[in-house]
Every structure is written in structure tokens, then in C-alpha cells.
Protein backbone atom coordinates (compact mmCIF):
# COMPACT_ATOMS: atom_id res chain seq x y z
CA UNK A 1 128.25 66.27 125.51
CA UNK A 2 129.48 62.63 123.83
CA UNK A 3 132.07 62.72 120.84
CA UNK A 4 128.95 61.90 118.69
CA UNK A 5 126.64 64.24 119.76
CA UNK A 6 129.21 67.03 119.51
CA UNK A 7 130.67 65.72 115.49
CA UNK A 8 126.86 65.51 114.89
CA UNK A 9 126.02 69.35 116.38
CA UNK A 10 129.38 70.60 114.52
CA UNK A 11 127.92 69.21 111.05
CA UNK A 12 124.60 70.45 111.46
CA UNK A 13 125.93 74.24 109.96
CA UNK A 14 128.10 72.83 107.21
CA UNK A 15 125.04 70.71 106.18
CA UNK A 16 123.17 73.34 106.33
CA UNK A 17 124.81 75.14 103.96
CA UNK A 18 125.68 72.36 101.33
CA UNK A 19 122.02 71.97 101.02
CA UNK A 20 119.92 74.42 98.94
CA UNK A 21 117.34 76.12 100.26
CA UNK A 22 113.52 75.91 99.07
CA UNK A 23 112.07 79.10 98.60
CA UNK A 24 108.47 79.95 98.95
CA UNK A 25 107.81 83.38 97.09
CA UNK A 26 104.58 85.12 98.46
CA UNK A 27 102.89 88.56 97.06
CA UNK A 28 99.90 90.43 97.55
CA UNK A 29 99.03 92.97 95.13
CA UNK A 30 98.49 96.44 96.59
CA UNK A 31 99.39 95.80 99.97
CA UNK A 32 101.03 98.61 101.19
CA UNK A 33 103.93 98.80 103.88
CA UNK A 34 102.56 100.86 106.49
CA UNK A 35 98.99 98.53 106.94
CA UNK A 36 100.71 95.97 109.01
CA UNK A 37 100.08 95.70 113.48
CA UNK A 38 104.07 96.13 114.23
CA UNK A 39 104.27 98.55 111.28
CA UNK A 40 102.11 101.12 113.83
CA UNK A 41 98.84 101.04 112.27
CA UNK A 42 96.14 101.13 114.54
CA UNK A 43 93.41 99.87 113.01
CA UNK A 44 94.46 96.51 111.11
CA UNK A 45 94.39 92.95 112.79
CA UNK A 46 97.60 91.01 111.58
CA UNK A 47 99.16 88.65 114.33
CA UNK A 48 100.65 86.28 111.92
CA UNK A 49 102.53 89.08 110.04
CA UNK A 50 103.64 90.70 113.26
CA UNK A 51 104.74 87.13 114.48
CA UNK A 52 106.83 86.49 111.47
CA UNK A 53 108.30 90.30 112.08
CA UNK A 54 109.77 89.40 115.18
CA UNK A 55 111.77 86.04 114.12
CA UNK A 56 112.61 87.39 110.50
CA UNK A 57 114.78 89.73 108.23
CA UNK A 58 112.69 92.63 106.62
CA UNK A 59 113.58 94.96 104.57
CA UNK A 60 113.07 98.54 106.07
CA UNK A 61 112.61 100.39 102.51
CA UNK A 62 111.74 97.78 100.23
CA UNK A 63 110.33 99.72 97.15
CA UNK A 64 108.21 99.47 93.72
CA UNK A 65 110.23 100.69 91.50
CA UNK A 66 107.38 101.56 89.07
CA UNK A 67 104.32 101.20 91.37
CA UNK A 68 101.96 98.83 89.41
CA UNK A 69 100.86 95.47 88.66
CA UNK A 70 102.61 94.21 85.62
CA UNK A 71 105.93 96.51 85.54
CA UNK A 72 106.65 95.01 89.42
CA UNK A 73 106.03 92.10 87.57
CA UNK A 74 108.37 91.71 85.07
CA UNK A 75 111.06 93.29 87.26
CA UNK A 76 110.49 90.54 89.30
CA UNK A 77 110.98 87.65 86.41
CA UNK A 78 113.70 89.08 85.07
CA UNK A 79 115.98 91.18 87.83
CA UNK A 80 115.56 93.86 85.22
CA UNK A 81 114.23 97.64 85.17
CA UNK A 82 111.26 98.75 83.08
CA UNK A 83 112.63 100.48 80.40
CA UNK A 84 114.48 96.90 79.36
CA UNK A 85 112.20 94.31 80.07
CA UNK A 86 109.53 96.67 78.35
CA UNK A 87 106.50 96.13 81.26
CA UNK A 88 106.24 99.82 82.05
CA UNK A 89 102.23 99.39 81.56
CA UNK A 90 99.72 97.03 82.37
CA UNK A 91 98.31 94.41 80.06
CA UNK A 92 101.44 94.23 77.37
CA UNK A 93 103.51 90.55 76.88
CA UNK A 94 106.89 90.36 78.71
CA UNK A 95 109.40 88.91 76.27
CA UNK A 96 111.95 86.58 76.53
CA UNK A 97 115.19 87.81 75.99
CA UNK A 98 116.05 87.67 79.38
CA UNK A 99 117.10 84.22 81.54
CA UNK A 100 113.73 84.30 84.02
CA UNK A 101 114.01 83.49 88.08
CA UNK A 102 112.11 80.15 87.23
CA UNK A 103 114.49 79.32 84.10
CA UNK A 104 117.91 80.42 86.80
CA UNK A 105 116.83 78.37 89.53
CA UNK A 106 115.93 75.36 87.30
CA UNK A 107 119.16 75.45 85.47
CA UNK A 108 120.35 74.94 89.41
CA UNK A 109 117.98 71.57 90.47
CA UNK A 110 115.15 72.98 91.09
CA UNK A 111 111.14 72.08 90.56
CA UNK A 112 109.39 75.75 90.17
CA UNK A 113 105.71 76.47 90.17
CA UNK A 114 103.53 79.51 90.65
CA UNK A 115 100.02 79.95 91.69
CA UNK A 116 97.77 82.97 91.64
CA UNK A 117 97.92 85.88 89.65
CA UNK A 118 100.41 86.10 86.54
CA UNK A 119 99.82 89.66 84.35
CA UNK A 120 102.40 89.82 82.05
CA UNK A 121 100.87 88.16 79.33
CA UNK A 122 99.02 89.94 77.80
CA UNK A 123 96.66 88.63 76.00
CA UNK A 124 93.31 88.85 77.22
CA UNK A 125 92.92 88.46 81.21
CA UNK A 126 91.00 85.34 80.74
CA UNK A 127 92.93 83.66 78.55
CA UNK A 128 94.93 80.60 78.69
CA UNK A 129 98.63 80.83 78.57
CA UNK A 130 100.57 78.20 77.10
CA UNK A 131 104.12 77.07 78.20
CA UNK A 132 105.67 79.12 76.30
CA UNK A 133 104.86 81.90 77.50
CA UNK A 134 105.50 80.95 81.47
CA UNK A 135 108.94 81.48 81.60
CA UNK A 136 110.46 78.55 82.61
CA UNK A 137 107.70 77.77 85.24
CA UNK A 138 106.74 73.87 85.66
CA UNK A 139 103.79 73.49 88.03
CA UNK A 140 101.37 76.09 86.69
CA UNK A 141 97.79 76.62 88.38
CA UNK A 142 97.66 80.51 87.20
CA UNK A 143 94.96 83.06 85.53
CA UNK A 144 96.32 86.44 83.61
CA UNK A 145 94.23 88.97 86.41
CA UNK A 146 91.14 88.77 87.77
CA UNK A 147 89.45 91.31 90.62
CA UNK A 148 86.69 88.82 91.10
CA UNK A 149 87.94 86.79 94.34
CA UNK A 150 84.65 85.35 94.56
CA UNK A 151 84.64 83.46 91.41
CA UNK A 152 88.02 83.19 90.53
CA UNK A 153 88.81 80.92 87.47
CA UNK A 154 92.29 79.61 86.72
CA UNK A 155 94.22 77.12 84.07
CA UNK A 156 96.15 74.71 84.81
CA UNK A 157 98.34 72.47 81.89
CA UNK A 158 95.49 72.17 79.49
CA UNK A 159 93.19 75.03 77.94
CA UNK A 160 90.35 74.29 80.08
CA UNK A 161 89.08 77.11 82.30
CA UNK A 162 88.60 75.76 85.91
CA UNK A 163 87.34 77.12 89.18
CA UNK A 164 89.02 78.31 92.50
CA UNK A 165 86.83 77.30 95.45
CA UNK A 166 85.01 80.51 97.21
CA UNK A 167 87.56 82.91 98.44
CA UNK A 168 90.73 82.70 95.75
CA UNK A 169 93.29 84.08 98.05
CA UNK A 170 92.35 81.12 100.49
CA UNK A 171 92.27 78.18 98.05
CA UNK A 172 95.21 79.22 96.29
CA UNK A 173 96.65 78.86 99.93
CA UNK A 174 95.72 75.51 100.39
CA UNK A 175 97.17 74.63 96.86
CA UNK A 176 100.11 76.06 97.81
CA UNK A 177 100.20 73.88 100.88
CA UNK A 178 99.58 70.85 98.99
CA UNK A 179 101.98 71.57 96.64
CA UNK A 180 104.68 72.10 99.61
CA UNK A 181 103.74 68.83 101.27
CA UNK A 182 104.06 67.05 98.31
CA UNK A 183 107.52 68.90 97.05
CA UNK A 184 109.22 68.29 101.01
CA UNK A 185 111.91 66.32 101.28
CA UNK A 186 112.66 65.92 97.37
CA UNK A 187 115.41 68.21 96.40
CA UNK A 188 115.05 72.06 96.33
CA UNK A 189 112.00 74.11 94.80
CA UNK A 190 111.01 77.52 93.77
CA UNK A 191 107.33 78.45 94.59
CA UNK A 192 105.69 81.29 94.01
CA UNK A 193 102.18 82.54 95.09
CA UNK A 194 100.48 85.78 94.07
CA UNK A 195 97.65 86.94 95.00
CA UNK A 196 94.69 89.51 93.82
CA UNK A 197 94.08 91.00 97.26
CA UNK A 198 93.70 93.21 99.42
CA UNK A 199 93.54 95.01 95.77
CA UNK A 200 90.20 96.85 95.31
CA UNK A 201 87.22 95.64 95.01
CA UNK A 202 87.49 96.28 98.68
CA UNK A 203 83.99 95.11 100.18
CA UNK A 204 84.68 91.32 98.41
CA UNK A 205 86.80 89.49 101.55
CA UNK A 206 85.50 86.86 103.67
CA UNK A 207 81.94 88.21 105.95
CA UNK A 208 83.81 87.09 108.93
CA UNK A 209 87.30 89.40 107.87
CA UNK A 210 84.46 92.31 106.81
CA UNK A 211 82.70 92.03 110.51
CA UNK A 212 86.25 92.86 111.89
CA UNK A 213 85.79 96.36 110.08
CA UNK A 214 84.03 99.23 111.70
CA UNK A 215 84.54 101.84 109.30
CA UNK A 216 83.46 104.76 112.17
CA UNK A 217 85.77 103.26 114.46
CA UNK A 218 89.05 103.66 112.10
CA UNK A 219 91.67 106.14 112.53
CA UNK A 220 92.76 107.74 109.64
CA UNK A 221 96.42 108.50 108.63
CA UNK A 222 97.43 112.32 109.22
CA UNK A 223 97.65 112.84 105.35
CA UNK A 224 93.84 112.03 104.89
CA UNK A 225 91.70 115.18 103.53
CA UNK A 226 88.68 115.66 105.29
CA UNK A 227 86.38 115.63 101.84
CA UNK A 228 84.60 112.02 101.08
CA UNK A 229 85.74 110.63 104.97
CA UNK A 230 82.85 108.25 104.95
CA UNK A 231 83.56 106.63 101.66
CA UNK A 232 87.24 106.45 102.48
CA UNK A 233 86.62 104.94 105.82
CA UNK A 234 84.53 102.30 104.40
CA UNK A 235 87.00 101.52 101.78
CA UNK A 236 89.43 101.21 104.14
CA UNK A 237 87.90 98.86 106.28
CA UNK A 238 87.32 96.69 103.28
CA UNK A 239 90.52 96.45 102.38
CA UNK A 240 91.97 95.75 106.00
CA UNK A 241 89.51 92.68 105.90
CA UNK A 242 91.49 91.50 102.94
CA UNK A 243 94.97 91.92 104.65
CA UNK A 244 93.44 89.96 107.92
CA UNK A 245 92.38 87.28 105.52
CA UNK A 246 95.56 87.34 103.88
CA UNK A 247 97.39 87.04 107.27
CA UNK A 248 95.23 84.06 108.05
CA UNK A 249 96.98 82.36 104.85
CA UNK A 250 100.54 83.55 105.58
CA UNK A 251 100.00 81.34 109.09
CA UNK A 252 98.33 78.51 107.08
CA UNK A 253 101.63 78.61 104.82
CA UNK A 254 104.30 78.77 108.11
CA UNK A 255 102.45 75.98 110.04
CA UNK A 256 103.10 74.07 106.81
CA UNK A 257 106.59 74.37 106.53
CA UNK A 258 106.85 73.58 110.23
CA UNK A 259 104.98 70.71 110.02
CA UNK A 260 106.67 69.15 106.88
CA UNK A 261 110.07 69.66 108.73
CA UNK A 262 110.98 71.95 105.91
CA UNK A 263 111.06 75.61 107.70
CA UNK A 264 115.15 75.31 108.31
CA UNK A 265 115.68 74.61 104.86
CA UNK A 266 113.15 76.85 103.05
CA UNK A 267 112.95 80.94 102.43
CA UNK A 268 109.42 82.32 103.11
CA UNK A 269 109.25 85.48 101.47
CA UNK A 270 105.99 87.64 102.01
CA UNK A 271 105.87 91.58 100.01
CA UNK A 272 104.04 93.36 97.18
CA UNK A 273 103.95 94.33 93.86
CA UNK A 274 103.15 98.07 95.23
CA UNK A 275 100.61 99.86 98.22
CA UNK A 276 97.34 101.63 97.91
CA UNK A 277 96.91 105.18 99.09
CA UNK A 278 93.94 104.76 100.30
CA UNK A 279 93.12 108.51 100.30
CA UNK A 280 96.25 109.87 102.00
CA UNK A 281 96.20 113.26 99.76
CA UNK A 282 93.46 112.27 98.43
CA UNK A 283 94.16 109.56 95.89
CA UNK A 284 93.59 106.03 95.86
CA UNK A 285 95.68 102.64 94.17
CA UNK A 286 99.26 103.17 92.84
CA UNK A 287 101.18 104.89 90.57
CA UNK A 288 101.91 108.15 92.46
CA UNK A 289 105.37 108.24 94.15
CA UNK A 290 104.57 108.77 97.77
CA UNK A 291 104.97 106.07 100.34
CA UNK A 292 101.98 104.48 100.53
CA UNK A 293 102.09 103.22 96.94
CA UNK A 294 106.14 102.65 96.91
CA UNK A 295 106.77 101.72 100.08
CA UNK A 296 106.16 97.78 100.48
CA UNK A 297 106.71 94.90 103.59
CA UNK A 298 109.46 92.84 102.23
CA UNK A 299 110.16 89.89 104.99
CA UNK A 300 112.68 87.15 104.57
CA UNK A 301 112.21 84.34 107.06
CA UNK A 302 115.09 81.69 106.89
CA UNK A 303 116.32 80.40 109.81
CA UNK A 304 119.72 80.31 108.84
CA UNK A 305 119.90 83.39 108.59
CA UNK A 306 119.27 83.75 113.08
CA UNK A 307 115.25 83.63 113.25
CA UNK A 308 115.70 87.00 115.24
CA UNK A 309 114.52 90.24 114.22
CA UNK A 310 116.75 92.12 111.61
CA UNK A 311 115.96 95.22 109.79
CA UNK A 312 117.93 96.30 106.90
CA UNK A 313 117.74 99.76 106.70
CA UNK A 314 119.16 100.57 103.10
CA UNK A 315 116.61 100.74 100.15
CA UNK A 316 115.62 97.79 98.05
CA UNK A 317 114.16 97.55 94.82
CA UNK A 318 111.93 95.87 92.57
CA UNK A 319 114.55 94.71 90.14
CA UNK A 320 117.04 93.57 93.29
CA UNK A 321 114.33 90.93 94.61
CA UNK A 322 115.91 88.06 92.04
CA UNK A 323 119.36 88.18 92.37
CA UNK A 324 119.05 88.22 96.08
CA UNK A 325 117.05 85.20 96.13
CA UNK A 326 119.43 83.61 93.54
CA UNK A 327 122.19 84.59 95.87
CA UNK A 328 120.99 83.46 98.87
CA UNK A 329 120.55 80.26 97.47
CA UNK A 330 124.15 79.67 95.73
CA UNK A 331 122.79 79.97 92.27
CA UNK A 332 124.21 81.80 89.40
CA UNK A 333 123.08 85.25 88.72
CA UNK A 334 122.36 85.28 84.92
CA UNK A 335 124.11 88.16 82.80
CA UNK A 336 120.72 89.74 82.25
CA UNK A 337 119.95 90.74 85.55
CA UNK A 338 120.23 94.64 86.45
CA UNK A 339 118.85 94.28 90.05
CA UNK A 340 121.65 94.44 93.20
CA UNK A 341 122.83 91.36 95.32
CA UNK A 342 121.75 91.61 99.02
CA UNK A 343 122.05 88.52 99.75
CA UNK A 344 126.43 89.16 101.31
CA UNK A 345 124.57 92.02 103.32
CA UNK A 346 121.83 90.02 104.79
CA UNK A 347 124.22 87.72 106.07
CA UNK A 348 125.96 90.92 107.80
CA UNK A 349 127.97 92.14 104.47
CA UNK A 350 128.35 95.49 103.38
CA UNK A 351 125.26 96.91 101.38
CA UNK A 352 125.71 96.91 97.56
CA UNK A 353 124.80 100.03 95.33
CA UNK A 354 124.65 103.76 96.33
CA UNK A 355 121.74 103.68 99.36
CA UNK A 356 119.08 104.88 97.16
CA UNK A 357 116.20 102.79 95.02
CA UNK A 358 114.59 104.74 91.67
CA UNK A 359 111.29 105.09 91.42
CA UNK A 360 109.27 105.75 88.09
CA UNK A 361 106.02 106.60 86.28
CA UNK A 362 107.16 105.85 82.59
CA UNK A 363 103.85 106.18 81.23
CA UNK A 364 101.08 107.46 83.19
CA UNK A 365 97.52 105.73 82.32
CA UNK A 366 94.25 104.89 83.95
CA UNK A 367 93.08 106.75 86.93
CA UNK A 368 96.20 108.64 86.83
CA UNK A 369 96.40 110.36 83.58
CA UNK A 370 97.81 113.56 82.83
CA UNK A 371 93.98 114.76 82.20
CA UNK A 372 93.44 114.08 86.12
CA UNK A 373 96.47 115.05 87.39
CA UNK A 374 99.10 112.48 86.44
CA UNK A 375 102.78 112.55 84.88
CA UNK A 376 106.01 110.98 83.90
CA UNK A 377 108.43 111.30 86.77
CA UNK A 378 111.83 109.66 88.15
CA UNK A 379 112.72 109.73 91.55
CA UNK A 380 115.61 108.68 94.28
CA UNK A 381 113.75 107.06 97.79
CA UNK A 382 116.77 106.96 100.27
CA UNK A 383 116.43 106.10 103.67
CA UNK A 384 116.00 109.62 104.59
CA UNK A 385 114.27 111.82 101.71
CA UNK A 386 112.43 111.62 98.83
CA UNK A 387 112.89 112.95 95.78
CA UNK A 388 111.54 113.17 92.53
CA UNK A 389 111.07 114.95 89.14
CA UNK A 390 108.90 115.34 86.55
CA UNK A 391 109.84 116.21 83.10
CA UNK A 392 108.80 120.15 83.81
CA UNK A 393 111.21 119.88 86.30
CA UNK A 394 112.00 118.65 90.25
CA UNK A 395 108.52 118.03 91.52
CA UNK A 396 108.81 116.75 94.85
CA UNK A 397 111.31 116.49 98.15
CA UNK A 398 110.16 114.96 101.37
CA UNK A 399 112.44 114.61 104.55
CA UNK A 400 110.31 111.28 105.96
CA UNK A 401 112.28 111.61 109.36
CA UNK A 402 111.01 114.54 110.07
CA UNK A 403 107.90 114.41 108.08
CA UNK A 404 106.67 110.86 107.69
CA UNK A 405 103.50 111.61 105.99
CA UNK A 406 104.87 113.88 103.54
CA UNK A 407 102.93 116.89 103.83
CA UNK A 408 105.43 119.46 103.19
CA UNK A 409 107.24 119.62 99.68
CA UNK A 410 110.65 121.00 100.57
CA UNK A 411 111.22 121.65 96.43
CA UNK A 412 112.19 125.50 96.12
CA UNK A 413 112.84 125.70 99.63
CA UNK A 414 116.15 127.39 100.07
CA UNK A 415 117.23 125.73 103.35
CA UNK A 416 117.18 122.53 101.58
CA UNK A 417 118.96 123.70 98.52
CA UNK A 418 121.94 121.64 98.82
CA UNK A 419 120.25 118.33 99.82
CA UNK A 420 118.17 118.64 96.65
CA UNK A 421 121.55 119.02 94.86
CA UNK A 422 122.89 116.28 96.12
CA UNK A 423 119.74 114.24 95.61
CA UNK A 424 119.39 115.53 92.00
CA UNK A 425 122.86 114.22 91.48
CA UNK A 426 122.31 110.72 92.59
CA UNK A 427 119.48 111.26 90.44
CA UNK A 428 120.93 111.65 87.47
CA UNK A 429 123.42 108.70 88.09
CA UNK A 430 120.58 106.30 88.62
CA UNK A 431 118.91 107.12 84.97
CA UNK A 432 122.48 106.98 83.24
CA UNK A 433 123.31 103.41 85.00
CA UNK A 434 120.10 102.13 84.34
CA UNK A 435 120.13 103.98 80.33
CA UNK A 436 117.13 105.98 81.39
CA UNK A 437 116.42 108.65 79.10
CA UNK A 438 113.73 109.73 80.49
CA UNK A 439 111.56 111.12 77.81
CA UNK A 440 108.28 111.67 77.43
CA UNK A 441 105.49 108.79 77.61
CA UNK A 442 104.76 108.59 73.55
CA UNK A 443 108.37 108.09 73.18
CA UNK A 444 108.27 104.59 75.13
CA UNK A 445 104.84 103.68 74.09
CA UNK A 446 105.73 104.10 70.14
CA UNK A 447 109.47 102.34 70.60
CA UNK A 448 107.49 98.95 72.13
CA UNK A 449 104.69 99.42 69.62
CA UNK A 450 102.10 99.55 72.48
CA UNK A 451 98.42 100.45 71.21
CA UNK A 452 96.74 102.56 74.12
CA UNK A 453 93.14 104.68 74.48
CA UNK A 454 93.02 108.04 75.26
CA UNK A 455 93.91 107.29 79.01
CA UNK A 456 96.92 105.88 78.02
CA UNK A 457 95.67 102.49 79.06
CA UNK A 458 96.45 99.24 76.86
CA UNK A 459 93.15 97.91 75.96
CA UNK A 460 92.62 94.03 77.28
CA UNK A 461 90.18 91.70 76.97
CA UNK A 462 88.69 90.03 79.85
């Protein structure tokens, strides 16, 4: 090799990591871990995903702390947990007392925007939200929630109601591109891009994703009660014709960053806000605290950090996503953030914090009210068990190596006495670090001044 080629091959890393990174934040909103080709399902089509799999870093147990829409939300924002950034049910306004991931990385250089989905505004799900209330993002092409992929409408900088183009998902992928292409090569930027699938309505995804589908043809997870098979089948089916259409966009978004020349120098983050249990035990959405609603895909793809497969093994939690992106990137973690740093371990570090994520109902509402079964509970998901109690008392333990559906409570059982102990204990620590009181739902609701109907649901406006 010449002197020049060789100075010119020995810069190439410390260039690398003068320059910061671009990071392109993408989330889906009820996809759950488990529904992926490489994850073992049988049934769903998702070559892009399992593609990325193979030549990225993925978090093994990346969890929703508090398994729905606008709580994963604001831990997300704000690096903090529920009980202090006060999203611990859908449909209520997150604050701003604490320094947002758009307002840290700006502070740092860069250009932010975000695309899709937003739902912690609330103030009607229609309305427009003014900058304000965006915390800190710049580029804004966003609506509050809407189910209605079909005709999706969106605002932009001005209060005037516009129109995504057929599927929403899809155009807000090609936004996204454009957005990329036009960002590439200017100094670093923060992206992020939410979407409203493969969340229910189920039967809504592109005729050409639904023909994949053959709801007959689908094999069920073990965990799956015989009662109401057809209707579960079917929704099934719908929904994995959202995930295939959503893996179509994740390869739209790659070949982008190829193409621009930007993939060496950007993060590509694809995960959740939470799962869908899809009838395992016979429930459906979120909220509950088995694995298919906590239990999320969580991929980093950077280059830098080896484009080989990597699987961190040691749980990861909403509130940890932000100052893991802010440390893989160089930038200051603000004061206000509660979540762990990853970012040392990802680059072959030790693992921060104790090996377990919380999990948490704070207020049970909609479908899963106390009338139909629902409660308040707080649980430790390690890499091993799962455990988790309610306020009558411990409620749940699962050993997922040995029983990966969870169909046998071990709570009570003597033999696993002292791992219940031990799991109790950790526990315990996680609600006093995170100043967890865990009280009753009323006592939550009436501190934040929330107004809710007799399901415990905030009323919104469309």
C-alpha cells in the first residue's frame, strides 16, 4: 500500500469519529417483538427487517416500560419515567419541564424533524399543534393520532389541515426520504418517523400486503385459546400485512441512506412504542405485562459500530432510548434524563444499571379496565423471568427460558420461592430509584388533574 493510501486508510476511523452521526429514529406503533422472519415467526413476510438483523446491533429485551401509545411517548422525549413526565395515559399534554431529545441534540448542531404520529398533545387528535408545543422539533409534518391510514391528514408549519397521499405509512416514507436527501451532506440531523401501523384497524394495509394473508393458513402462537380462532386468525393476518408494508418502507429508508452516501455516518433506528397480543391468552393491544405487549424489536444499524450481527442481551427500557442515542452521538445528556446510557456497552462496555427494565400499568383504562379484568401493577422483566405485582399483591412470575409463552404462573409456587424473593427485592429497588409509590390509579389521576370517564379513559376529541 503507498504512504498516501495508508495516512488516508489510518484517518478514515479518527474522522469517523470527529464527525457526528445523523440519526434516523423509526417507530411503529404496536409492533410487537416476536412478529419479525429471524425473530421465528412463521407466518410473517419481513426480508428487509431480517436483512437489517444480520448487519446490525439489536437489543435482545428492549421493553415498554408502560405499554401504550402516549406514556412510550413521552419517555421517549424526555429520557424520563411516567410518573415524572406525567404521560401515564393516553390523550393528556406532556409538559415542558424537561430538556427534550430534539431541544439536546439541537443545543449540539443539529437540524431535527419528525414525521408521523405525535400523541402527546393532547388536545384534540385532529388538531393543530403549534411550536410550542413540539418540543424543540424544527421540520414538522405531524398529526396528534389518527387510525385512519387511508385518509390520513397532517399539519405542517401553518394551521391548515393537509392530506397524506393513499397509504400514510408509505408517504410519510417517501417524506422522510426527501427530507434525508435534502439534509445529506449538511451537518448532522435528528429525524424521527412514527408511524400508525400495524396498529389495529387491521384489515386497512395495502390489497397487495392483505393478498399475502391467508388467515387459514396461519399458525398460531402456543398461548392462543381455542375460543374466537377464526376472528383472531383474520386479525392476525391483517396486521402481518401492515408489518410487510412497513418492511417495504424500512428498505425504501436504507436504500436511501446508501444512496445519499450517508449510511456510515447515520444511526437507523427501527422499534416500537409497545406489541399487540393478538389473542395470546386471549387479549388483544397493550397494556397487559406479558411479552407480546412489552417485548419490542429495538435495532441499531451504524456501521461504526461493525455492521455484523450483535445482540445485547441485558434489558432496555423505554426511558434509556434517549440518552443512548445522545451518547452515541457525543452529546450531552441533560440533567433531566432518568433513562440508562448504553451507548459505552454497545461499543463492548460493561452494561449500566442492575439487568432488569420496570414495567407498569399506572392507570388502567380502555379495553383494560378493572371492570374487564384490568389493574395497576409494577413489574421487573430480566433476561430470564418475569415478574410482577399488583397492588393486592405479587401477581405474576414467568421463567421465559423455560417457558417462553408464559403459560405457567410460578407465583405461590414453593420451588420458586427464593427467586421471587430475590425478584421482589429488585423490585422494590426499581420503584424507590425511580420515586414510585405505587399507589392506586385515582391517586395519579387526581395529582395531574386528569379528567377521565368511567373507563378511566381521558376523553379526546377527534
Amino acid at each position: 500500500m503507498c504512504l498516501a493510501c495508508w495516512l488516508l486508510a489510518a484517518a478514515a476511523p479518527a474522522a469517523d469519529a470527529a464527525r457526528k452521526p445523523n440519526v434516523v429514529f423509526v417507530f411503529a406503533d404496536q409492533w410487537r417483538a416476536q412478529a419479525m422472519g429471524f425473530a421465528g415467526d412463521p407466518n410473517v413476510h419481513t426480508p428487509t427487517l431480517d436483512k437489517l438483523a444480520a448487519c446490525s446491533t439489536r437489543f435482545g429485551m428492549a421493553v415498554s416500560t408502560c405499554p401504550v401509545c402516549s406514556p412510550y411517548r413521552g419517555s421517549l422525549l424526555t429520557g424520563q419515567y411516567p410518573l415524572t413526565h406525567g404521560v401515564f395515559l393516553n390523550d393528556v399534554c406532556l409538559n415542558d419541564n424537561a430538556v427534550s431529545l430534539a431541544q439536546a441534540f439541537h443545543g449540539a448542531g443539529y437540524r431535527t424533524g419528525y414525521i408521523g404520529k405525535w400523541h402527546v398533545d393532547g388536545h384534540g387528535r385532529s388538531s393543530y399543534i403549534p411550536r410550542e408545543r413540539r418540543h424543540g422539533f424544527e421540520f414538522w409534518k405531524v398529526l396528534e393520532c389518527t387510525h385512519d391510514y387511508n385518509h390520513s391528514p397532517y399539519y405542517a408549519d401553518e394551521d391548515v389541515k393537509l392530506q397524506w397521499e393513499g397509504y400514510d405509512a408509505a408517504a410519510q416514507t417517501r417524506e422522510a426520504q426527501r427530507y434525508i436527501r435534502e439534509q445529506a451532506g449538511h451537518g448532522p440531523f435528528l429525524l424521527v418517523l412514527s408511524w400508525g401501523p400495524p396498529h389495529d384497524p387491521y384489515q386497512t394495509a395495502p390489497e397487495r400486503y392483505q393478498a399475502m394473508y391467508d388467515p387459514e393458513k396461519l399458525k398460531l402462537r402456543p398461548n392462543v385459546p381455542d375460543e374466537n380462532l377464526d376472528k383472531t386468525r383474520k386479525k392476525i393476518a391483517g396486521y402481518y400485512a401492515h408489518c410487510s408494508a412497513l418492511d417495504d418502507c424500512i428498505g425504501q429508508l436504507w436504500a436511501t441512506l446508501r444512496e445519499t452516501g450517508i449510511e456510515r455516518d447515520t444511526i437507523l433506528v427501527f422499534t416500537a412504542d409497545h406489541g399487540d397480543m393478538l389473542g395470546s391468552h386471549g387479549r388483544f393491544n397493550k397494556q397487559v405485562p406479558y411479552d407480546e405487549s412489552i417485548h419490542v424489536p429495538f435495532f441499531v444499524h451504524w456501521p461504526q459500530l461493525g455492521g455484523k450481527e450483535h445482540v445485547v442481551a441485558k434489558p432496555f427500557a423505554s426511558p434509556d432510548i434517549m440518552p443512548t442515542l445522545l451518547g452515541l452521538c457525543g452529546v450531552e445528556i441533560p440533567k433531566t434524563v432518568e433513562g440508562l446510557d448504553f451507548s459505552k456497552h454497545l461499543r463492548g462496555g460493561p452494561a449500566p444499571g442492575d439487568g432488569a427494565a420496570l414495567i407498569a400499568c399506572y392507570a388502567p383504562f380502555g379495553q383494560w379496565t378493572r371492570k374487564g379484568g384490568g389493574r395497576e401493577y409494577r413489574g421487573v422483566r430480566t433476561e430470564r423471568y418475569t415478574y410482577v405485582r399488583s397492588l393486592e399483591g405479587p401477581w405474576l412470575l414467568f421463567d421465559n427460558q423455560s417457558d417462553p409463552y408464559q403459560m405457567k404462573n410460578l407465583c405461590a409456587d414453593p420451588q420458586s420461592a427464593a427467586v421471587q424473593k430475590e425478584l421482589d427485592a429488585l423490585l422494590q429497588k426499581k420503584l424507590r430509584d425511580t420515586h414510585d409509590d405505587f399507589q392506586p390509579a385515582a391517586t395519579y389521576i387526581e395529582k395531574w388533574h386528569y379528567v377521565t370517564d368511567a373507563s378511566g379513559t381521558v376523553r379526546y376529541t377527534q
